[in-house]
Protein backbone atom coordinates (compact mmCIF):
# COMPACT_ATOMS: atom_id res chain seq x y z
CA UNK A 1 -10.08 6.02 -19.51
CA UNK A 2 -7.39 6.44 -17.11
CA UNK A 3 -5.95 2.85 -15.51
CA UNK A 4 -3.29 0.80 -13.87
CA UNK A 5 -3.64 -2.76 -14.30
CA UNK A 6 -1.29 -5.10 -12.22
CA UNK A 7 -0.27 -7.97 -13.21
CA UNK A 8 2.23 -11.27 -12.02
CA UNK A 9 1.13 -12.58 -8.93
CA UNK A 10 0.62 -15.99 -7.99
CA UNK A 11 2.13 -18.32 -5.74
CA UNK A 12 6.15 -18.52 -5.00
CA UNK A 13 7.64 -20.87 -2.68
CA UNK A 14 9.88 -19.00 0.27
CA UNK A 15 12.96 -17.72 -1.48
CA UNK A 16 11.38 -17.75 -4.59
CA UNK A 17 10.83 -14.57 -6.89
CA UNK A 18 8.15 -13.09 -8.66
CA UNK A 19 8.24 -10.10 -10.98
CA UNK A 20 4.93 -7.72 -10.66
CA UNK A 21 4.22 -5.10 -13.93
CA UNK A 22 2.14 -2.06 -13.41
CA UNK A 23 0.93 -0.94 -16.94
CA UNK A 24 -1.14 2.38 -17.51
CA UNK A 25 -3.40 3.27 -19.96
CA UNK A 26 -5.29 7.21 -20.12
CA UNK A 27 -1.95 9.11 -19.43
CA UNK A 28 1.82 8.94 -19.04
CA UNK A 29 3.31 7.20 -16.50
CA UNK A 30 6.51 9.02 -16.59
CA UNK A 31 4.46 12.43 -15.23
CA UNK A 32 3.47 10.29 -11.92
CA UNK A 33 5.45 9.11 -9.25
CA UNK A 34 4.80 5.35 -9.27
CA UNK A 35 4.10 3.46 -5.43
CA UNK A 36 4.03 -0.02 -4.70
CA UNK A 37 1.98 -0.66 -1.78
CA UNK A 38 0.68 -4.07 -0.28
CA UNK A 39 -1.99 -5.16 2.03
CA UNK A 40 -2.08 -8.34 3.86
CA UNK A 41 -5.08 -10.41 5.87
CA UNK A 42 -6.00 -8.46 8.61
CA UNK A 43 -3.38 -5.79 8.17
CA UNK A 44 -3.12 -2.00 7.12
CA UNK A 45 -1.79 -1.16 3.70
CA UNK A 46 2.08 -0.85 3.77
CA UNK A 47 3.99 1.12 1.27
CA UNK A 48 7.09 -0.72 -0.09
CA UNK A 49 8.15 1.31 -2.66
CA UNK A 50 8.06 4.10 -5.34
CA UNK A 51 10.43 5.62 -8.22
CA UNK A 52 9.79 8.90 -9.91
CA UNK A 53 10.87 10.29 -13.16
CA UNK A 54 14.72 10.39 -12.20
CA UNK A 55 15.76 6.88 -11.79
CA UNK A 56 17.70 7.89 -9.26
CA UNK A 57 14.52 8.51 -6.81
CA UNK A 58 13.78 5.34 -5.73
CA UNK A 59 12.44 4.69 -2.28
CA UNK A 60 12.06 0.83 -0.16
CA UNK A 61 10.99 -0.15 2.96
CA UNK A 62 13.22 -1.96 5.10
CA UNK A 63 11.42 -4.72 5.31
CA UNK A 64 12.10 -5.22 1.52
CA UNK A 65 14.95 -3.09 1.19
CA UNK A 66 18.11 -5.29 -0.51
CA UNK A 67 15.53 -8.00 -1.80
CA UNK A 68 12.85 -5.56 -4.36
CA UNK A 69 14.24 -3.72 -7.16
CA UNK A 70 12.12 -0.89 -9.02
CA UNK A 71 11.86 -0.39 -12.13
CA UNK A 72 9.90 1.24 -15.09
CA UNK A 73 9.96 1.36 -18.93
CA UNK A 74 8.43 4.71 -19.86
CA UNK A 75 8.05 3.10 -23.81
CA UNK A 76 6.13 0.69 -22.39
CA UNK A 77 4.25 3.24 -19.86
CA UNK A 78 5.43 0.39 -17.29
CA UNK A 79 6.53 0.11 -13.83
CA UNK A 80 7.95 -3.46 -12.78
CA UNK A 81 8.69 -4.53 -8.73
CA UNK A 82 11.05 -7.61 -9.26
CA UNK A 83 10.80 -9.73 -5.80
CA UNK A 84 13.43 -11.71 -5.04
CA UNK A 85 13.79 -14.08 -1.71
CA UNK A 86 10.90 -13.97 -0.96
CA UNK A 87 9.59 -14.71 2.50
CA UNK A 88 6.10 -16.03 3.87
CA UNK A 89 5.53 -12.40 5.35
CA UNK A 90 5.40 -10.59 1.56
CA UNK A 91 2.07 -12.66 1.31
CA UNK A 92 -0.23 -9.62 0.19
CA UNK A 93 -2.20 -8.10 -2.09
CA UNK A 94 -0.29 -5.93 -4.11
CA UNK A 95 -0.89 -2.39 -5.88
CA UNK A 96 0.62 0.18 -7.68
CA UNK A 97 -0.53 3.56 -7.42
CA UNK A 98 0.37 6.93 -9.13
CA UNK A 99 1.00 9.94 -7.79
CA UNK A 100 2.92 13.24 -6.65
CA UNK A 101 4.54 12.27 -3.81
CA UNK A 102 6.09 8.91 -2.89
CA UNK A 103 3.74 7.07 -1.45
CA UNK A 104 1.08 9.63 -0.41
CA UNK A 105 -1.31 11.86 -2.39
CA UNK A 106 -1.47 8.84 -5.03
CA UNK A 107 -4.25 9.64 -7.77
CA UNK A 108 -5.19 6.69 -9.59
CA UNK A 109 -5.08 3.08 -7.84
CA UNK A 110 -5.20 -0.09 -9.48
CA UNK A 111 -6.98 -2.89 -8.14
CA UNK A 112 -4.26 -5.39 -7.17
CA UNK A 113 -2.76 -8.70 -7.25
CA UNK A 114 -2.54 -11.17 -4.70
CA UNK A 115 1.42 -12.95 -3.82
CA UNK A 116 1.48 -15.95 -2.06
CA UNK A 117 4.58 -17.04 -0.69
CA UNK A 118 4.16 -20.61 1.21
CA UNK A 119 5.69 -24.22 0.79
């Protein structure tokens, strides 16, 4: 059965971090190009990042660009989104999402984990 389970939410303080995993299970990560996308209340789904097979293709928005790192651990069949300083504004659900493009044409979804940044 194919799936991507995330994982590490919760609730952070502002410049806090939290580090999301993205594990698969049914096929290889390392064939996919892995996206990070979140959706907050009452917005529309915003991509924030995604890394293919070369660790050298790694995409970020700019609103998280300098603050999120992407990673993944193909032994582990494992992408990780490390968040650092994080603000109230990353408040979202978040999802990974596999893939042959970066951030579009994604395959399988999985079903998310919330972030909660607040004081």
């Amino acid at each position: 059965q194919v799936q991507l389970v995330e994982s590490g939410g919760g609730l952070v303080q502002p410049g806090g971090s939290l580090r999301l995993s993205c594990a698969a299970s049914g096929f290889t990560l390392d064939d996919y190009i892995i996206g990070w996308f979140r959706q907050a209340p009452g917005k529309e789904r915003e991509g924030v990042s995604c890394i293919g097979s070369s660790l050298n293709s790694i995409y970020y928005a700019d609103s998280v660009k300098g603050r999120f790192t992407t990673s993944r651990d193909n032994a582990k069949n494992t992408v990780y989104l490390q968040m650092n300083s994080l603000k109230p504004e990353d408040t979202a659900v978040y999802y990974c999402a596999a893939g042959v493009g970066c951030l579009y044409d994604m395959d399988y979804w999985g079903k998310g984990t919330l972030v909660t940044v607040s004081s």
